[in-house]
Every structure is written in C-alpha cells, then in structure tokens.
PDB file of N, CA and C in Angstrom:
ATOM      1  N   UNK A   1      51.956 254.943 300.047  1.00  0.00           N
ATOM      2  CA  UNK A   1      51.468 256.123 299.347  1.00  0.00           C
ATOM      3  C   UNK A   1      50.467 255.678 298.286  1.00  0.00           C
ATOM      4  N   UNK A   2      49.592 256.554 298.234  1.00  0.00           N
ATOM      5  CA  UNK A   2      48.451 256.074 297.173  1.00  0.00           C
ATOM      6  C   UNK A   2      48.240 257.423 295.949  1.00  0.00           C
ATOM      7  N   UNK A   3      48.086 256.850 295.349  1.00  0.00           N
ATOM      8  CA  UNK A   3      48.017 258.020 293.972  1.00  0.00           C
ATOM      9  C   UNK A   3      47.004 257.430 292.773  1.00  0.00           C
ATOM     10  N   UNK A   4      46.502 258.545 292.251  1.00  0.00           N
ATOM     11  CA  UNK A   4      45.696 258.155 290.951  1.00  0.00           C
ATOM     12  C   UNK A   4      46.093 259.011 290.088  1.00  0.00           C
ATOM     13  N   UNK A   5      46.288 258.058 288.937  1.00  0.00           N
ATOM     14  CA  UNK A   5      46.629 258.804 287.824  1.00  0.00           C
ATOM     15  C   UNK A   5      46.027 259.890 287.301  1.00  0.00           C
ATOM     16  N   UNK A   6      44.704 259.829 287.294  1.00  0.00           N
ATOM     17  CA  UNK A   6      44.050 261.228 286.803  1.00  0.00           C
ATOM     18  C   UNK A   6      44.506 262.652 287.568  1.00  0.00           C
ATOM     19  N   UNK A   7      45.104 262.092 288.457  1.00  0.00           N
ATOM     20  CA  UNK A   7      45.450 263.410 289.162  1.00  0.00           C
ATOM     21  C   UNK A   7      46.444 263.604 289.343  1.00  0.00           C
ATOM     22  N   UNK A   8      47.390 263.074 287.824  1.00  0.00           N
ATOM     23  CA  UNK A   8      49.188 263.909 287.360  1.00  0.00           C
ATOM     24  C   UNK A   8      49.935 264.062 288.849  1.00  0.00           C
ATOM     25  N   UNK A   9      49.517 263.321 289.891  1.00  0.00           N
ATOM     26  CA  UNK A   9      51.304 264.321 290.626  1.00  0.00           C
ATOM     27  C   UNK A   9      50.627 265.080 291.772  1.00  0.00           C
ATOM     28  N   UNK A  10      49.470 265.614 291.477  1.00  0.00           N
ATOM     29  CA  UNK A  10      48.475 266.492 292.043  1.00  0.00           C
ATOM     30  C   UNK A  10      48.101 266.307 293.780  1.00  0.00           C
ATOM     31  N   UNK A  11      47.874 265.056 293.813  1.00  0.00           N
ATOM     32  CA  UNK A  11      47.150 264.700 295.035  1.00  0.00           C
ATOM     33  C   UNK A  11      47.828 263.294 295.319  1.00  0.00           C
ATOM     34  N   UNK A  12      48.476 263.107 296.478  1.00  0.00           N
ATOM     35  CA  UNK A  12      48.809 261.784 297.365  1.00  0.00           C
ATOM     36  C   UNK A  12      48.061 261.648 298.537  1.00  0.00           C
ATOM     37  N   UNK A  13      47.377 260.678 299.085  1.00  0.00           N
ATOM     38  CA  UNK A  13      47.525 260.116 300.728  1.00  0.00           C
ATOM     39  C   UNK A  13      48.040 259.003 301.071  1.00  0.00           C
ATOM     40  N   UNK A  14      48.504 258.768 302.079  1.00  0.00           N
ATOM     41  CA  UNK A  14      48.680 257.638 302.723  1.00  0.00           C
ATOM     42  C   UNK A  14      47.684 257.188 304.013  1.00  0.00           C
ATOM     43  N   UNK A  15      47.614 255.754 304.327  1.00  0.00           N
ATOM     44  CA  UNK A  15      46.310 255.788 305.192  1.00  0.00           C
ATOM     45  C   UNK A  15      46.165 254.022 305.698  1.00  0.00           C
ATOM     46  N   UNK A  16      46.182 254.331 306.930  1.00  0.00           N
ATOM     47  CA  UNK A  16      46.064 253.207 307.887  1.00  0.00           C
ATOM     48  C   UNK A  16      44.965 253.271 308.788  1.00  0.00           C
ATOM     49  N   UNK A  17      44.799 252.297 309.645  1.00  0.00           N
ATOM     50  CA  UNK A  17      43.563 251.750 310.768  1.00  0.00           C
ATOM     51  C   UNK A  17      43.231 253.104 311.032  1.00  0.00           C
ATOM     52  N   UNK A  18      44.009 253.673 311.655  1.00  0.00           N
ATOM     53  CA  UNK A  18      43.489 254.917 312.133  1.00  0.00           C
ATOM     54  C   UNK A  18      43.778 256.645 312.182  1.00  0.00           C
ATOM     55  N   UNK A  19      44.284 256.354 310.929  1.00  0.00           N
ATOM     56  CA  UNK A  19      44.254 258.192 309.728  1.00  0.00           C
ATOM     57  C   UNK A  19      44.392 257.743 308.681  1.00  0.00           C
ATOM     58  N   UNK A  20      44.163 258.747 308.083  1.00  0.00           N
ATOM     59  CA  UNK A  20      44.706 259.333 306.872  1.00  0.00           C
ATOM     60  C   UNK A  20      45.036 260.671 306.647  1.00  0.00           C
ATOM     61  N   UNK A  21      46.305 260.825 305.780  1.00  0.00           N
ATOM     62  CA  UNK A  21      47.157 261.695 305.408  1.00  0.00           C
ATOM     63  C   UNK A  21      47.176 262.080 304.228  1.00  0.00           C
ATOM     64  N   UNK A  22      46.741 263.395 303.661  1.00  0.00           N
ATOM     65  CA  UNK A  22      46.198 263.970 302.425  1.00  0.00           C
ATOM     66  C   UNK A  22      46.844 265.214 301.890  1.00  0.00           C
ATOM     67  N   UNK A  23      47.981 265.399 300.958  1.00  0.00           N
ATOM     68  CA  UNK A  23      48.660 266.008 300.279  1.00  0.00           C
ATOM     69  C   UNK A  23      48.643 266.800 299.352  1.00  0.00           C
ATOM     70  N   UNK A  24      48.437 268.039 298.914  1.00  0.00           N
ATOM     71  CA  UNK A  24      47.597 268.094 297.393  1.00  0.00           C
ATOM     72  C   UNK A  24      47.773 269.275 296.674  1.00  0.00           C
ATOM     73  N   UNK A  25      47.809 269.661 296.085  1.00  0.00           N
ATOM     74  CA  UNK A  25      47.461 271.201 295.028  1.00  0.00           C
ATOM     75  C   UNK A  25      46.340 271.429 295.082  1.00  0.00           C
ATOM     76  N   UNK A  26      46.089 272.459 296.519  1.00  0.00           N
ATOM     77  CA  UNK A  26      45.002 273.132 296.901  1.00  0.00           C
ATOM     78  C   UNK A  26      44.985 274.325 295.894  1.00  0.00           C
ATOM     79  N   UNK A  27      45.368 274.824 294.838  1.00  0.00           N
ATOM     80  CA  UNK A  27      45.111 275.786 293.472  1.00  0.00           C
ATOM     81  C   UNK A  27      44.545 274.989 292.765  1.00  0.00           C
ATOM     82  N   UNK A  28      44.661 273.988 292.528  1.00  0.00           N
ATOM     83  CA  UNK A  28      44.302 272.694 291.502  1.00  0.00           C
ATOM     84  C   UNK A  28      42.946 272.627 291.959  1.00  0.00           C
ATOM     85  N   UNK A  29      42.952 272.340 293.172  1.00  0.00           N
ATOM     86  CA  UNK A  29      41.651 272.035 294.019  1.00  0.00           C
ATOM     87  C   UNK A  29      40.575 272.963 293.794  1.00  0.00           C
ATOM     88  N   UNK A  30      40.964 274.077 293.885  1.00  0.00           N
ATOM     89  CA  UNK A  30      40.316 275.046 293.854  1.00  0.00           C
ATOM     90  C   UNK A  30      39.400 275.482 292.444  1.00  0.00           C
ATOM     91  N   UNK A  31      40.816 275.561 291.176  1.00  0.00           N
ATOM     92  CA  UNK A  31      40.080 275.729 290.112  1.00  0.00           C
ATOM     93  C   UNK A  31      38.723 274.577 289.398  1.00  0.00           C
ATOM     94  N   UNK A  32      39.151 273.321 290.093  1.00  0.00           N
ATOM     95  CA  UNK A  32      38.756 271.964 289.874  1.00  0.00           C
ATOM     96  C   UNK A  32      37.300 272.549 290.091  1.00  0.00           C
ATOM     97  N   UNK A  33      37.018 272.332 291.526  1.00  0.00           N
ATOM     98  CA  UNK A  33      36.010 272.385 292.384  1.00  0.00           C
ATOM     99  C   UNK A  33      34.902 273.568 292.284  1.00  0.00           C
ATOM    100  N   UNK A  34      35.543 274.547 292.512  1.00  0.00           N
ATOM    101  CA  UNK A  34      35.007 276.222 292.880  1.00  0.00           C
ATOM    102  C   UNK A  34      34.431 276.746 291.302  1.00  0.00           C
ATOM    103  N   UNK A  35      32.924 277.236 291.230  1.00  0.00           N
ATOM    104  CA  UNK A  35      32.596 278.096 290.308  1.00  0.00           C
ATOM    105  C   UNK A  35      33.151 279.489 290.649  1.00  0.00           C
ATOM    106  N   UNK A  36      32.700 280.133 289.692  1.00  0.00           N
ATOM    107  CA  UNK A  36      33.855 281.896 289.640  1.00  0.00           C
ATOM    108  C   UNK A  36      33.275 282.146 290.617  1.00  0.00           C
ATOM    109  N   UNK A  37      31.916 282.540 291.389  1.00  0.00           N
ATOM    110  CA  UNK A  37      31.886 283.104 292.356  1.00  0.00           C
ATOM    111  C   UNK A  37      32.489 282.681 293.981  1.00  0.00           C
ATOM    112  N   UNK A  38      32.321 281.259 293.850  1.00  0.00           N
ATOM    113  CA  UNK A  38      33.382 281.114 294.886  1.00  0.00           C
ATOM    114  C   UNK A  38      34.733 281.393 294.815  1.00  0.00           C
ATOM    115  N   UNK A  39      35.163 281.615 293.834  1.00  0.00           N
ATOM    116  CA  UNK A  39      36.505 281.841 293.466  1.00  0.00           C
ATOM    117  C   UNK A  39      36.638 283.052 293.530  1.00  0.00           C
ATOM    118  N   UNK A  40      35.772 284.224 293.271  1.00  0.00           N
ATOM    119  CA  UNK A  40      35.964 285.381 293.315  1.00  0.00           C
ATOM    120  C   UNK A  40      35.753 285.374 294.966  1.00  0.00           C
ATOM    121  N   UNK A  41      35.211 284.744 296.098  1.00  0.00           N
ATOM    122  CA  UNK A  41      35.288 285.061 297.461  1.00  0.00           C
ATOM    123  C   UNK A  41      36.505 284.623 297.874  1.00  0.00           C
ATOM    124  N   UNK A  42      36.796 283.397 297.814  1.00  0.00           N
ATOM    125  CA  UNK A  42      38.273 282.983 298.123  1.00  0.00           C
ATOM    126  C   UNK A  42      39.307 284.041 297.748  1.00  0.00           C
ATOM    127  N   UNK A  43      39.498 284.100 296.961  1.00  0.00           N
ATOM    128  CA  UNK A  43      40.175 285.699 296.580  1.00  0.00           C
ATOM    129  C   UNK A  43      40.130 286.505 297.334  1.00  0.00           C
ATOM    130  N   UNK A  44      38.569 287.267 297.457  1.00  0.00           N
ATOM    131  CA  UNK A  44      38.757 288.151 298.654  1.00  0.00           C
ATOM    132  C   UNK A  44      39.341 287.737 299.821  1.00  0.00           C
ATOM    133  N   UNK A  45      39.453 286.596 300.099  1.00  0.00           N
ATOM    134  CA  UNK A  45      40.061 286.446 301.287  1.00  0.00           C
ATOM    135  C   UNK A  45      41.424 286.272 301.508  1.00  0.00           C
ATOM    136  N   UNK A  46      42.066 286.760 300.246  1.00  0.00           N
ATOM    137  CA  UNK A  46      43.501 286.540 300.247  1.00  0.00           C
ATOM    138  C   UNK A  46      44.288 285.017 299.367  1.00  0.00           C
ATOM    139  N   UNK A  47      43.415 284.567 298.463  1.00  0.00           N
ATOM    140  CA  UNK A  47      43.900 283.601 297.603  1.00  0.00           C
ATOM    141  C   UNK A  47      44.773 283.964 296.444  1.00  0.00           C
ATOM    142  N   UNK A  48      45.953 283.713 295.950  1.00  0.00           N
ATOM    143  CA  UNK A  48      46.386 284.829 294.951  1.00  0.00           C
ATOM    144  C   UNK A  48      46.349 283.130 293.800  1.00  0.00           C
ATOM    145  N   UNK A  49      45.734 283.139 292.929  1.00  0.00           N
ATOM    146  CA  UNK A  49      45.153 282.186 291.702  1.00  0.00           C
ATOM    147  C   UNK A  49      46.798 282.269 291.014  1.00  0.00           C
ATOM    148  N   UNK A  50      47.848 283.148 291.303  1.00  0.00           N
ATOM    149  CA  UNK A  50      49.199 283.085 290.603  1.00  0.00           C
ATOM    150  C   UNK A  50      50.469 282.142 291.753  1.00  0.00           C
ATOM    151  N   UNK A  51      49.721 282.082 292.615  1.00  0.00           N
ATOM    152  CA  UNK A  51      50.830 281.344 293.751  1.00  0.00           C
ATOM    153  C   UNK A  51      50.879 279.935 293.910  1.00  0.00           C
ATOM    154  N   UNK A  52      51.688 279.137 294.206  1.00  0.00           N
ATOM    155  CA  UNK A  52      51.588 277.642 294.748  1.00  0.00           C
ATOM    156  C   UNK A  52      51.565 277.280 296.238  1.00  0.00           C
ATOM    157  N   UNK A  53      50.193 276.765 296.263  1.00  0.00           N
ATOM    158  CA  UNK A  53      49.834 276.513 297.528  1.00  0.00           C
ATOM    159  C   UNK A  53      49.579 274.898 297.523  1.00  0.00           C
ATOM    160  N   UNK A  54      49.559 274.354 298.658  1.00  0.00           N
ATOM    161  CA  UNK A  54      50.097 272.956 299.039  1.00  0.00           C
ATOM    162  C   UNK A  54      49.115 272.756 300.467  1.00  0.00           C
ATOM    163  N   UNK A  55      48.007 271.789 300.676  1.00  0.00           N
ATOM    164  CA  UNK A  55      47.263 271.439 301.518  1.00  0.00           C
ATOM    165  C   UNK A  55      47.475 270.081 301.936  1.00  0.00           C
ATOM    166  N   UNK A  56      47.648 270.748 303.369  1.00  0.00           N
ATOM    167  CA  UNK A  56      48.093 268.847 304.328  1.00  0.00           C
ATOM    168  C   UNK A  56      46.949 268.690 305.043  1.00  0.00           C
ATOM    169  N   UNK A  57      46.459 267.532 304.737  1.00  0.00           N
ATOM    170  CA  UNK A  57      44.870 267.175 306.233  1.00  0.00           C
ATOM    171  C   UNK A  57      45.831 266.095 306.561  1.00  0.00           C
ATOM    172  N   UNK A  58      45.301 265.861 308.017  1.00  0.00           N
ATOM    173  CA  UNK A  58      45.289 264.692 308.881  1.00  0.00           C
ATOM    174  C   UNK A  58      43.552 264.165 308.916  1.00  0.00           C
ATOM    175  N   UNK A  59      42.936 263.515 308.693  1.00  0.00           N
ATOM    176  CA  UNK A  59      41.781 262.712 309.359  1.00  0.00           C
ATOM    177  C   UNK A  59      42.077 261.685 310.384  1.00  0.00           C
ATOM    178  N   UNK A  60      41.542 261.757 311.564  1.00  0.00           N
ATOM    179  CA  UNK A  60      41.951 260.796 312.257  1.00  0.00           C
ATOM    180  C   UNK A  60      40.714 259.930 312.542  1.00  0.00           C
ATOM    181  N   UNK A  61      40.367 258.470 312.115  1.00  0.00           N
ATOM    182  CA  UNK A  61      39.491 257.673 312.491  1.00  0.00           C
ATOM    183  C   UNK A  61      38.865 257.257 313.349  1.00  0.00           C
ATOM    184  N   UNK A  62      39.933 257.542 314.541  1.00  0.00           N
ATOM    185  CA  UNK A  62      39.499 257.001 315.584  1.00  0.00           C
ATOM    186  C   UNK A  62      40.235 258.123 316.797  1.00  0.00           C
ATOM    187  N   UNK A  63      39.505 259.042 316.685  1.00  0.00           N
ATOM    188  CA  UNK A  63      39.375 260.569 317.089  1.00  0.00           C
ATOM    189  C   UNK A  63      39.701 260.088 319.234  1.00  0.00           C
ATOM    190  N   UNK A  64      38.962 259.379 319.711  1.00  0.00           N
ATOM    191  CA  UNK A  64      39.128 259.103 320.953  1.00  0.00           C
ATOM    192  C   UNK A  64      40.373 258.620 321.401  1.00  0.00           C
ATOM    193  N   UNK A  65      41.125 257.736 320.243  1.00  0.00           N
ATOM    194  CA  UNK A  65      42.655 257.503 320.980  1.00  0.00           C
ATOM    195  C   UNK A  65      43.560 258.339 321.477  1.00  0.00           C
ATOM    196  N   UNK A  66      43.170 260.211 320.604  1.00  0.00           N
ATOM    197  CA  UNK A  66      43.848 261.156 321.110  1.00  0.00           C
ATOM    198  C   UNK A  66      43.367 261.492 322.382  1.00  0.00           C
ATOM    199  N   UNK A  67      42.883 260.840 323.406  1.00  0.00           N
ATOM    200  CA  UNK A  67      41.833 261.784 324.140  1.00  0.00           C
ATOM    201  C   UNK A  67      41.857 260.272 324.959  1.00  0.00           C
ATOM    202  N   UNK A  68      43.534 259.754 325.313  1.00  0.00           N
ATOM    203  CA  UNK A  68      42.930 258.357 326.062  1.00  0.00           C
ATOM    204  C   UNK A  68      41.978 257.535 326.284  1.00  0.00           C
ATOM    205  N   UNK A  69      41.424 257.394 324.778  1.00  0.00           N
ATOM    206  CA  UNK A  69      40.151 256.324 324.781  1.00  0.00           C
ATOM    207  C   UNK A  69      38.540 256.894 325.383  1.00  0.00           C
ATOM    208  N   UNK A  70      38.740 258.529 325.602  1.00  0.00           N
ATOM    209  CA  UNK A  70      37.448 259.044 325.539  1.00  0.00           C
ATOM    210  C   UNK A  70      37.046 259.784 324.687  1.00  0.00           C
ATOM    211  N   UNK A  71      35.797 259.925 324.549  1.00  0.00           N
ATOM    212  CA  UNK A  71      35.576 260.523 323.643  1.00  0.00           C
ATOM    213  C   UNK A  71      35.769 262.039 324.042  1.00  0.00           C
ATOM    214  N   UNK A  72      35.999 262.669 322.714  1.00  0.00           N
ATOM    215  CA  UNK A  72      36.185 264.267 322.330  1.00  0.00           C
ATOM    216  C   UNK A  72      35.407 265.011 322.825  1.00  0.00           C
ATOM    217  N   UNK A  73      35.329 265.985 323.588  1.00  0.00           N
ATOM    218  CA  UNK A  73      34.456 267.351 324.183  1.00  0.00           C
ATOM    219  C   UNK A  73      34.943 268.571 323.195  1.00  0.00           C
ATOM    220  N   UNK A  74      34.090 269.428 323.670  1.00  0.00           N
ATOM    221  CA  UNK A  74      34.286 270.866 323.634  1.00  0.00           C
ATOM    222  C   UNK A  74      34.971 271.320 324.416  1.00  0.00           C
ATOM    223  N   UNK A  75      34.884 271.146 325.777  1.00  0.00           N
ATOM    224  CA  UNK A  75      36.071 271.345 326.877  1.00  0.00           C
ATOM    225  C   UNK A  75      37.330 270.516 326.680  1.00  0.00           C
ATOM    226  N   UNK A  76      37.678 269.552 325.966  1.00  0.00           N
ATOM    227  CA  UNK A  76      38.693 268.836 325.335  1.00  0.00           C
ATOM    228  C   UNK A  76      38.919 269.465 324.463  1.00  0.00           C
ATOM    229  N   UNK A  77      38.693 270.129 323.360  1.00  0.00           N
ATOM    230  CA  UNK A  77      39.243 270.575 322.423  1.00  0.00           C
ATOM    231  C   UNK A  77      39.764 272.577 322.928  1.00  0.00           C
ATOM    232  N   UNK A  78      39.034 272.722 323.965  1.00  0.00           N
ATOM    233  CA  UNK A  78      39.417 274.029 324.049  1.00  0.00           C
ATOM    234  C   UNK A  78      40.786 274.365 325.286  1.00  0.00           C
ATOM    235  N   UNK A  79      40.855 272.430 325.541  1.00  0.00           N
ATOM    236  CA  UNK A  79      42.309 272.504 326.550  1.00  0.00           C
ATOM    237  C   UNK A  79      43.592 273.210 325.984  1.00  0.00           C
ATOM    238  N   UNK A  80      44.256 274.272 326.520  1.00  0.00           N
ATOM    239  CA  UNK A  80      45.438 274.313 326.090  1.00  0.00           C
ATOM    240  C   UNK A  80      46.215 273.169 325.697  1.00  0.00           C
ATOM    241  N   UNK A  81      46.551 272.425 326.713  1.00  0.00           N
ATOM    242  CA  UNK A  81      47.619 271.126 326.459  1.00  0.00           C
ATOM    243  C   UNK A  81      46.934 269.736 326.040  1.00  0.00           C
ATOM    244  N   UNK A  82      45.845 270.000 325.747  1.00  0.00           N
ATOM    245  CA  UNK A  82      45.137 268.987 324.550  1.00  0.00           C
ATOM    246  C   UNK A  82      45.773 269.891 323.059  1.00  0.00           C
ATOM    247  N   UNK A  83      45.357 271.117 322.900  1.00  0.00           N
ATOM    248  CA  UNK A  83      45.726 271.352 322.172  1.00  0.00           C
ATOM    249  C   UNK A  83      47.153 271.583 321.207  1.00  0.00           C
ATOM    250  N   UNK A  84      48.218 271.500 322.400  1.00  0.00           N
ATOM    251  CA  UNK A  84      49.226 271.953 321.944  1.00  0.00           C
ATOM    252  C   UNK A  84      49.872 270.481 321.450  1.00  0.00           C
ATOM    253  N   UNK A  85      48.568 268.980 322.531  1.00  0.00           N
ATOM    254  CA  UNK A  85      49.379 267.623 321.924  1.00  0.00           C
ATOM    255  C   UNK A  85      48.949 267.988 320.602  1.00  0.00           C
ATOM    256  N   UNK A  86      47.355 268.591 320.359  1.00  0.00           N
ATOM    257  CA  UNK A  86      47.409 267.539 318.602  1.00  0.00           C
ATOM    258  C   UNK A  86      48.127 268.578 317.588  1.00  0.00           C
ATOM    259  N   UNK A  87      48.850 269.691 318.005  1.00  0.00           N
ATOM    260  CA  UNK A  87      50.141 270.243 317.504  1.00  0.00           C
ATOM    261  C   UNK A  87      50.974 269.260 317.180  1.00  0.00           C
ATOM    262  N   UNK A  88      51.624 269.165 318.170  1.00  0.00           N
ATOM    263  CA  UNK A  88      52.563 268.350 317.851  1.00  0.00           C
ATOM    264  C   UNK A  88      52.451 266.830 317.068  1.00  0.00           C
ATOM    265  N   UNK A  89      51.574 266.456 317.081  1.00  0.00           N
ATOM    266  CA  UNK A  89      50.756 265.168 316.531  1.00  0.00           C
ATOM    267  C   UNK A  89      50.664 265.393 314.802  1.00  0.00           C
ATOM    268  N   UNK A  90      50.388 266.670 314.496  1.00  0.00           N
ATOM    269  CA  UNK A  90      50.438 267.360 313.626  1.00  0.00           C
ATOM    270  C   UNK A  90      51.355 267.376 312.723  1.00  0.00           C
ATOM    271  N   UNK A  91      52.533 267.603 313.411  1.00  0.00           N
ATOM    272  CA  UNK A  91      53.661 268.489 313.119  1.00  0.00           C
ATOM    273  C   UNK A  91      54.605 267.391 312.760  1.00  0.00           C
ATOM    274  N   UNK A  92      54.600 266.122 313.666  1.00  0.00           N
ATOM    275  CA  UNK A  92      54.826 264.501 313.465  1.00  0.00           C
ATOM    276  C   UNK A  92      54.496 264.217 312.459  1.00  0.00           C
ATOM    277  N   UNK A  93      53.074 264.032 311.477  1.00  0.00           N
ATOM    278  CA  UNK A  93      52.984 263.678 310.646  1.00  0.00           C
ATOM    279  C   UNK A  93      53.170 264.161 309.258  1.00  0.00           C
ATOM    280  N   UNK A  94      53.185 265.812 309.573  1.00  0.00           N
ATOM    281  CA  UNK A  94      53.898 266.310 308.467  1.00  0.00           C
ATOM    282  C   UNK A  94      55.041 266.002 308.405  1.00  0.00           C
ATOM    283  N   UNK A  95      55.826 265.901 309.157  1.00  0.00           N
ATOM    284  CA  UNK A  95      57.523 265.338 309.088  1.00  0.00           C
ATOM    285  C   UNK A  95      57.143 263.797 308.652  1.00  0.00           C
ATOM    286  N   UNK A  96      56.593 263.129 308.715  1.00  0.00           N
ATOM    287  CA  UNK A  96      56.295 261.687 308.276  1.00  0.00           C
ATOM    288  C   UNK A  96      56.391 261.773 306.721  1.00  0.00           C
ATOM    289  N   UNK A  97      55.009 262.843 306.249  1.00  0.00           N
ATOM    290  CA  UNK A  97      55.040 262.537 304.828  1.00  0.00           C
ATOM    291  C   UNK A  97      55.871 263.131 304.304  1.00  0.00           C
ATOM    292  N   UNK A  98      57.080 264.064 304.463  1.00  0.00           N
ATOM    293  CA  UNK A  98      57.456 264.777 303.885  1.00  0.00           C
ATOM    294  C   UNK A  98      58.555 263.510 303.457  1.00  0.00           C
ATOM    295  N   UNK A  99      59.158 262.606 304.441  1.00  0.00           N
ATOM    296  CA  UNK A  99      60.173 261.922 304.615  1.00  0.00           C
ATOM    297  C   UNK A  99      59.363 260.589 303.568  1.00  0.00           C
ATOM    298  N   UNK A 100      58.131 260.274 303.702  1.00  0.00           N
ATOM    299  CA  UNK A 100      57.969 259.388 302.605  1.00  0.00           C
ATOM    300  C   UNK A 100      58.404 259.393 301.803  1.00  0.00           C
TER     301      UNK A 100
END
C-alpha cells in the first residue's frame, strides 16, 4: 500500500508490473480539483457535496494480457463475455483491496 501524507487518509494505491489500484475520497477529489462551475454541473448530475463517496480505479498496464496477449479491439470490448471477464476481474480486485 502506498500513501502520502499530504493526503490525511484520503487517497491509497497499491501497484505492481501490471496495475494499479486506486482508492480515494472522490468528494475530496472533487472539491480539490473542480472550480464552482464544474461543481455546479457535477451536481446537476446527481452529486450530493453532503454525502461520502469512495472511488476505486483499476489501471491495467498491460491491457493485452486480458485479451490473451492481443491487443484490445472495439469488437473486444463490446464482447459480452469479454465483458463480463473484466467484471469479474474487477470485482477480484476490489475484494483484494478491501482485504489489504
């Protein structure tokens, strides 16, 4: 697990050869990042600035290992059962960090 102090608690990843795993106070993120007018659109879209919200990325480095060593399509990504692996691939690594 990796952490920086400037960011209290805020934000963890963990991260090897080929991902990284990114944890965070997406409200934090938000006020951090976003001037009012983006903030006033996010809103419209259903952001409530009083709630705790929590953002998980996966990056994966080496994007072709999901995809038996080929590279990624558009017709690959719009496979059902491509899609439902990187579900579950997903869903694996959230159970990973949670258990960190």
């Amino acid at each position: 697990m990796n952490e920086r102090g400037k960011d209290k608690g805020c934000f963890r990843w963990w991260e090897d050869s080929s991902e990284s795993i990114k944890l965070y106070d997406a409200g934090k993120n938000i006020k951090m990042k976003q001037g009012m007018r983006a903030r006033e659109v996010i809103e419209d879209s259903g952001y409530n600035p009083e709630c705790e919200y929590l953002k998980f990325e996966v990056h994966f480095k080496k994007p072709h290992l999901l995809n038996n060593g080929r590279d990624l399509t558009l017709e690959a990504l719009q496979n059902p059962q491509f899609l439902q692996s990187l579900s579950s691939i997903l869903m694996e690594q959230y159970h990973l960090s949670i258990v960190r």
